[in-house]
Protein backbone atom coordinates (compact mmCIF):
# COMPACT_ATOMS: atom_id res chain seq x y z
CA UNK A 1 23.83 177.99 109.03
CA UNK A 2 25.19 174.93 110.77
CA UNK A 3 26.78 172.35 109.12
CA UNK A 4 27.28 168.61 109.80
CA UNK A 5 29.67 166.82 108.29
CA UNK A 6 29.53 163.25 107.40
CA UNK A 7 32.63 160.80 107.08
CA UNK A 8 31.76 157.75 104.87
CA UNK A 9 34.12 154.98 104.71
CA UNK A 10 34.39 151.55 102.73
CA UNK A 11 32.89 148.33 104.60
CA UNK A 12 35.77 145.72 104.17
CA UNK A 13 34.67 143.03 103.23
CA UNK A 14 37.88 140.67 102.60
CA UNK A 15 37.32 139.10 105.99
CA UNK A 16 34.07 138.64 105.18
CA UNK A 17 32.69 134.90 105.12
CA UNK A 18 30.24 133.68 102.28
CA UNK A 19 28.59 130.55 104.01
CA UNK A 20 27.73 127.45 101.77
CA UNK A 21 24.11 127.02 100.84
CA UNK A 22 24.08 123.43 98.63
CA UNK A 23 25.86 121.70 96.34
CA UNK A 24 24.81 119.75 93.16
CA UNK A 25 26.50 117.19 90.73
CA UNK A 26 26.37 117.71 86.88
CA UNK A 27 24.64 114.47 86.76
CA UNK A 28 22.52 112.36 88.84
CA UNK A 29 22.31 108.73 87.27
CA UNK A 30 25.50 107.46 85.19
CA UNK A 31 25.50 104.34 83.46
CA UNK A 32 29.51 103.23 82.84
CA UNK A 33 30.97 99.80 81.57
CA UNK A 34 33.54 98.21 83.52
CA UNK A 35 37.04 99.76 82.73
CA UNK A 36 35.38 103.30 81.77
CA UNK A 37 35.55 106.67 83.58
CA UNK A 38 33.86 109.66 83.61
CA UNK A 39 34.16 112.94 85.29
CA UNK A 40 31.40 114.46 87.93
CA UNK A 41 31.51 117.74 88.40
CA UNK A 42 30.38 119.48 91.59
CA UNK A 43 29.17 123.21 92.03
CA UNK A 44 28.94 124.67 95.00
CA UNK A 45 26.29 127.72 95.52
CA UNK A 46 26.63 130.62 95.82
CA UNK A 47 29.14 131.16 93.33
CA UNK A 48 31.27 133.19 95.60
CA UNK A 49 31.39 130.77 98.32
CA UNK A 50 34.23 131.10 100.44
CA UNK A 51 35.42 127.82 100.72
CA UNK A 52 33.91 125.64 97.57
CA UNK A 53 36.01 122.12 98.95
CA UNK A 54 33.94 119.41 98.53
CA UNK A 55 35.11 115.50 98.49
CA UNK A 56 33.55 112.65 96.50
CA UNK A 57 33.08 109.20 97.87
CA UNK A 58 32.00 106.22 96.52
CA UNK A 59 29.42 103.75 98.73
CA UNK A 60 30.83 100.71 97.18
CA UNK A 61 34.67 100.59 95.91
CA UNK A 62 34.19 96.96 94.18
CA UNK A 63 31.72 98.60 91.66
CA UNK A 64 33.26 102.05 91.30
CA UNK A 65 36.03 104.17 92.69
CA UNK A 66 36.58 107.81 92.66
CA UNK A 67 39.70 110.01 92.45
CA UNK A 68 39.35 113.96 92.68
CA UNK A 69 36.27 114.20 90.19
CA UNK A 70 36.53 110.87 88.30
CA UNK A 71 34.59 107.89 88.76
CA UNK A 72 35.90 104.52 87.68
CA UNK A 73 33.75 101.68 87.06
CA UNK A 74 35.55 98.81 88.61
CA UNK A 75 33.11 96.18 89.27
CA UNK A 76 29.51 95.27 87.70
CA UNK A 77 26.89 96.53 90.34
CA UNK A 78 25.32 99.91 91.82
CA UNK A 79 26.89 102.69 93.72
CA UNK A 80 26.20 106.24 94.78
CA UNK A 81 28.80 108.85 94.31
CA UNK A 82 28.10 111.33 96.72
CA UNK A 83 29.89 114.96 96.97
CA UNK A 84 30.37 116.88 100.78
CA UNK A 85 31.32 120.08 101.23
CA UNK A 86 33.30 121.03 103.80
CA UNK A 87 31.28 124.13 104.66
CA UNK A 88 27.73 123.09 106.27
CA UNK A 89 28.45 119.41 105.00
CA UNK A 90 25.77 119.39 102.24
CA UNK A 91 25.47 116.89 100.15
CA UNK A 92 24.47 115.73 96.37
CA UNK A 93 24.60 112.01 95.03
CA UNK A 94 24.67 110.35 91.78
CA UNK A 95 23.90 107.37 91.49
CA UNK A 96 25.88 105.22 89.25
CA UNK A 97 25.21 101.52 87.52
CA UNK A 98 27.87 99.32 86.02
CA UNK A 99 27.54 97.39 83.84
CA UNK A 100 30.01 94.00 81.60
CA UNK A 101 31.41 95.61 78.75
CA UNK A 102 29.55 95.48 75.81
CA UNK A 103 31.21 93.18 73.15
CA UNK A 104 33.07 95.49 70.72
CA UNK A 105 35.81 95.99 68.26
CA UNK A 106 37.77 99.03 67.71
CA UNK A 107 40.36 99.90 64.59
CA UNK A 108 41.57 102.89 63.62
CA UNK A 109 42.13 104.03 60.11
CA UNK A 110 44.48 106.61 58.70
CA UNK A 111 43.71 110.02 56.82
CA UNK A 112 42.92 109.64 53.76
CA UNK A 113 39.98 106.98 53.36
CA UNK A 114 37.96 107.38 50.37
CA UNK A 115 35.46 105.15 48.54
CA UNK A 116 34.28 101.87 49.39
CA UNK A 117 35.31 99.98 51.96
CA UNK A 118 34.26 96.55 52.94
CA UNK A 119 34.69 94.77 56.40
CA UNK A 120 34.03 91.07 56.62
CA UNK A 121 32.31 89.89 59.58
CA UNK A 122 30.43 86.44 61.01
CA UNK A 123 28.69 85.38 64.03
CA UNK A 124 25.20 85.01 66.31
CA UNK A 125 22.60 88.26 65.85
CA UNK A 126 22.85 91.11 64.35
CA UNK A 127 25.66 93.50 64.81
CA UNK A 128 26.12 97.57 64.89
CA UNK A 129 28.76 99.30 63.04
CA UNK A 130 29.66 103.13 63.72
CA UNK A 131 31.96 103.75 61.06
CA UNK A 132 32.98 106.55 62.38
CA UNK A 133 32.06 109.19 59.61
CA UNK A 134 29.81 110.84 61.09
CA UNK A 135 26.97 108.82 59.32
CA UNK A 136 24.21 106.79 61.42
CA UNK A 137 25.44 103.42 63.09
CA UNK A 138 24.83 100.92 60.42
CA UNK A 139 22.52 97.53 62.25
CA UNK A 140 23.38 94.32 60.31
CA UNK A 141 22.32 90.66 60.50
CA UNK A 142 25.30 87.85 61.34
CA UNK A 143 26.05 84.63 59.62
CA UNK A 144 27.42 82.06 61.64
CA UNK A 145 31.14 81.08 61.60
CA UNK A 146 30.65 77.31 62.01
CA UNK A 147 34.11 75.62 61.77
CA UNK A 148 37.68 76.23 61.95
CA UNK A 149 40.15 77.51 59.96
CA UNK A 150 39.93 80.74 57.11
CA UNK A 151 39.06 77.67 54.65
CA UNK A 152 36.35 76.38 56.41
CA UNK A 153 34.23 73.83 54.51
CA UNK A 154 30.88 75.07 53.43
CA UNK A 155 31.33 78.60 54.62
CA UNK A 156 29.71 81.55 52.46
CA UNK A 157 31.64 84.18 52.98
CA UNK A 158 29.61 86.33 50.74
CA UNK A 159 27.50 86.45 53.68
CA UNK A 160 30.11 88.13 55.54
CA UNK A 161 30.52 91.22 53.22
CA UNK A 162 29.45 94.65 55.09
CA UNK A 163 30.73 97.22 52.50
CA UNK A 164 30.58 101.02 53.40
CA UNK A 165 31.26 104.16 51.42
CA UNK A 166 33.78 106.78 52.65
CA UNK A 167 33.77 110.19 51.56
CA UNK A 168 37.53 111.93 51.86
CA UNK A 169 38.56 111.94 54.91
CA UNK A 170 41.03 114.67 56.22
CA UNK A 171 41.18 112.86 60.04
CA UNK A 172 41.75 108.95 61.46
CA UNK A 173 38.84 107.27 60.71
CA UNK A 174 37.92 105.00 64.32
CA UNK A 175 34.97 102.03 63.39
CA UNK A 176 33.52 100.62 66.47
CA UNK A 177 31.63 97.28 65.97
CA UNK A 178 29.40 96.03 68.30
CA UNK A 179 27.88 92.68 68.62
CA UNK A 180 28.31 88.82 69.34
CA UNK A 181 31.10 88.59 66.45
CA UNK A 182 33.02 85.51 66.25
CA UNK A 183 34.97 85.63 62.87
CA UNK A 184 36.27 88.67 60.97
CA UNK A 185 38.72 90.04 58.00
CA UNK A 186 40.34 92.82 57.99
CA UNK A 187 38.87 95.69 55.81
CA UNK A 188 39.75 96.09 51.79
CA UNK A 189 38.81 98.56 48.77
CA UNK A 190 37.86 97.17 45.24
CA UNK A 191 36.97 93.56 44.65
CA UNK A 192 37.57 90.61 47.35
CA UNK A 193 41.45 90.45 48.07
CA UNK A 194 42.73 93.50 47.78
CA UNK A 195 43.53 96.06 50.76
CA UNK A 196 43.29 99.03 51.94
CA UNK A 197 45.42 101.75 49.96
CA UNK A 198 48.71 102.46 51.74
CA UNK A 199 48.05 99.87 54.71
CA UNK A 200 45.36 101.71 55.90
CA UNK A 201 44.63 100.04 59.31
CA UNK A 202 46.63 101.51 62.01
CA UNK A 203 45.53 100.15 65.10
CA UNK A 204 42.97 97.32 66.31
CA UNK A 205 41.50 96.30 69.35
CA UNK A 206 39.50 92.94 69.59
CA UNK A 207 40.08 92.45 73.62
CA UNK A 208 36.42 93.32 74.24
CA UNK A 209 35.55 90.55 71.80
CA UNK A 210 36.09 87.18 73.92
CA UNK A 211 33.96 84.71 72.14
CA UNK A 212 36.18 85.56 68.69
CA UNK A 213 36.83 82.40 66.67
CA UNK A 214 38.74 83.61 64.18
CA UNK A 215 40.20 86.55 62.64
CA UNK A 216 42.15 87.55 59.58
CA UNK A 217 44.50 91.01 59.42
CA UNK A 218 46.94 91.49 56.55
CA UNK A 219 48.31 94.00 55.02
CA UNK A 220 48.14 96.70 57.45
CA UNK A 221 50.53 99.20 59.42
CA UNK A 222 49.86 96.96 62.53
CA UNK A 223 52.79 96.81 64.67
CA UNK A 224 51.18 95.61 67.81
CA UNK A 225 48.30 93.19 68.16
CA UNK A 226 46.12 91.71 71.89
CA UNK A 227 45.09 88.66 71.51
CA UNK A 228 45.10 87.85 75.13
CA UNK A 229 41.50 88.06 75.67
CA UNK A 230 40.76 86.20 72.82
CA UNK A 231 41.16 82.82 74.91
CA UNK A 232 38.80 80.80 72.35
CA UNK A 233 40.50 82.02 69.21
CA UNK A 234 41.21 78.92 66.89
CA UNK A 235 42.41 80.31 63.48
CA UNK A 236 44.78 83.71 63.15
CA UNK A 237 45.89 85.02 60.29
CA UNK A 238 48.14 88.30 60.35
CA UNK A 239 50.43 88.08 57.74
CA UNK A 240 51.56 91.59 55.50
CA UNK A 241 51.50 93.38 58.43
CA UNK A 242 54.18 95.44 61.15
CA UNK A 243 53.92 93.08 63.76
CA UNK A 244 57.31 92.70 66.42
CA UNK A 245 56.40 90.14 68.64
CA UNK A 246 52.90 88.48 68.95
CA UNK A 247 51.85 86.90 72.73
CA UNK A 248 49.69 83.64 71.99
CA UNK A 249 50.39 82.21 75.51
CA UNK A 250 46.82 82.42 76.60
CA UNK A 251 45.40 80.97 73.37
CA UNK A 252 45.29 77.61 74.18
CA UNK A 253 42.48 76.88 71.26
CA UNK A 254 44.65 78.17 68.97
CA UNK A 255 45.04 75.65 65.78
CA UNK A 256 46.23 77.80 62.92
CA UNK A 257 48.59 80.41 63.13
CA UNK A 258 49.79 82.40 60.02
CA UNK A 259 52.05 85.08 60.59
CA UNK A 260 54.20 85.34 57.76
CA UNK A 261 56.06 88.39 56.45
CA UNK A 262 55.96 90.66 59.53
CA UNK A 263 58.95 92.18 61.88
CA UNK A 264 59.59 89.13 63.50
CA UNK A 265 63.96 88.68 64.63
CA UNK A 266 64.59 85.26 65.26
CA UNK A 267 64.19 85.86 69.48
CA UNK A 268 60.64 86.74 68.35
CA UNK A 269 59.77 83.58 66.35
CA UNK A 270 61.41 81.35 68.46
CA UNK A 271 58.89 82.61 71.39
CA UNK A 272 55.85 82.88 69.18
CA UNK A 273 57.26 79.13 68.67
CA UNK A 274 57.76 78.29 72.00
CA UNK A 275 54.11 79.19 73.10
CA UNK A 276 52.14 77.51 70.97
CA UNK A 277 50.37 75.55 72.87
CA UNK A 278 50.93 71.37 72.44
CA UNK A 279 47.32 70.52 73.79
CA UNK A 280 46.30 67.94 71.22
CA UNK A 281 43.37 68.92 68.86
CA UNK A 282 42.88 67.18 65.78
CA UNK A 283 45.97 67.63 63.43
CA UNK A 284 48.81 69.57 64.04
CA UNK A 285 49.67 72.72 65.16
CA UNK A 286 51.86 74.69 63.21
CA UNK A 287 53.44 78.68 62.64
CA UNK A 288 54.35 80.30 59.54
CA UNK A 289 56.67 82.23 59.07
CA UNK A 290 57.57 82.34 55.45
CA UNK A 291 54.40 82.46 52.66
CA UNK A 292 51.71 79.61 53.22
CA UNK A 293 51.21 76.80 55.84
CA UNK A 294 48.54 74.09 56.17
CA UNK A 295 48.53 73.69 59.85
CA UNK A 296 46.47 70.52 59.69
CA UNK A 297 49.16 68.53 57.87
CA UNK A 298 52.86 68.76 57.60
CA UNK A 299 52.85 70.01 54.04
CA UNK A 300 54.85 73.39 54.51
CA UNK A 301 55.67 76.35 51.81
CA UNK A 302 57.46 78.31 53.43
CA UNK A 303 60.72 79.42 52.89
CA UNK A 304 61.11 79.82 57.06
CA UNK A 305 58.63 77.23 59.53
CA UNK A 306 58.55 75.64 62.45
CA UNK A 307 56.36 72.75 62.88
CA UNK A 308 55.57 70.49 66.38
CA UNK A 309 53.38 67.04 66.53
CA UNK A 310 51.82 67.26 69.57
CA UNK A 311 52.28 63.75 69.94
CA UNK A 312 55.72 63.48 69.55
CA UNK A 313 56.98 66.80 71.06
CA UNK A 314 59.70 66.73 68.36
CA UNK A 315 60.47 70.15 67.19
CA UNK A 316 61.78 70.57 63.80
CA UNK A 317 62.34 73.49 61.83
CA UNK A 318 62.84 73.97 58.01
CA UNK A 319 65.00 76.95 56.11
């Protein structure tokens, strides 16, 4: 009987090369604000590819600019994102839009929150709150802040009061509130005065709200506070808080400033001092540093103040 014998032997395959067939991006439109980034992720097919580089590049760098797989939006405007492989040069695009940032607000609370707590807000429109609880973004209607100062005449501030109910929360709490707002006060539990249990608020960010008039934080863990945005600011109040050293030197509408009872050394008040701006509005122009001060007059109670007349340039301070 005759026999044939067969050898067999493996086909090896490790120098093998799996040639690109396309490429796609895990989005195709993108809608950022200015500021914001996101990440596009590019596959490559087949899956076992043997060379899966690909580079992204951005048609217009004034509107957004990419690093590895992250887009930045720096500009307002259109751009396509578009990724290449190296093998076959296919390509994908997405294209993206930028747009102004979206007037907002942003605090964080701490653990803990419970019960009701109530946010006072004015300005033009209506305004959306995402308290940050997992419930549905809460759409209200503004009143308008139409004067200067906390005190203003003829204000109802019982049309400011946006109260909200918090069940126990075992993480930070971060509200986000969106909308033409021009005056606010910082959140509080129980009737109108108190504050948050255990000074609460932990961190704020207003620099997204430009057209703020005035705004009111006390009694909070706030150690750091931006107001450099807020160029049209006219009346801040952030006494009871954590506060080091406060920049007004781009708040040149600034007309009351209370700022007692923070973490202020004396380098610190003698800058906030020093930058308060001597462009004359009507009255004076005055810091606080100790319990009360009626910036509009030189009646001081304060136990530590510095006062300046804009006319007279004459600084004076009282301890």
């Amino acid at each position: 009987m005759a026999k044939c014998t067969v050898a067999v032997t493996a086909r090896e395959t490790e120098n093998e090369t799996v040639a690109v067939t396309g490429v796609t991006l895990s989005k195709t439109t993108l809608t950022l604000e200015t500021g914001m980034s996101a990440t596009l992720a590019a596959t490559v097919a087949p899956a076992d590819a043997t060379d899966k580089t690909v580079t992204l590049t951005s048609s217009n760098h004034e509107v957004a600019t990419v690093a590895g797989d992250t887009v930045t939006a720096v500009g307002v405007g259109t751009a396509t994102i578009t990724s290449t492989t190296r093998d076959g040069n296919f390509k994908a695009a997405c294209t993206i839009t930028v747009n102004e940032p979206a007037p907002r607000i942003t605090m964080t609370m701490t653990t803990g929150m419970e019960g009701e707590v109530t946010i006072l807000l004015a300005g033009t429109g209506t305004a959306t709150i995402n308290w940050g609880d997992g419930s549905e973004p809460e759409t209200v209607t503004l009143t308008e802040y139409n004067g200067w100062g906390w005190l203003a005449y003829n204000m109802d501030y019982n049309a400011w009061i946006i109260p909200h109910t918090y069940a126990l929360s075992a993480d930070p709490i971060t509200v986000t509130i969106t909308g033409n707002v021009t005056g606010m006060k910082s959140p509080y539990t129980g009737e109108y005065g108190s504050y948050l249990k255990e000074r609460s608020l932990e961190s704020l960010d207003v620099s997204r709200m430009p057209g703020l008039l005035s705004l009111s934080i006390s009694n909070t863990n706030l150690q750091a506070l931006d107001v450099s945005k807020n160029t049209e600011l006219n009346t801040l109040l952030c006494h009871n808080n954590n506060i080091q050293t406060l920049d007004i030197s781009k708040n040149t509408a600034l007309r009351e400033l209370h700022c007692d009872n923070n973490q202020f050394d004396a380098a610190g008040l003698d800058a906030l001092f020093n930058t308060l701006h001597s462009n004359y509005v009507a009255g004076w122009k005055t810091i606080g540093y100790g319990l009360v001060i009626c910036s509009r007059s030189l009646v001081t109670y304060s136990s530590k103040s510095r006062f300046k007349s804009p006319n007279s340039r004459v600084d004076s301070t009282t301890i």
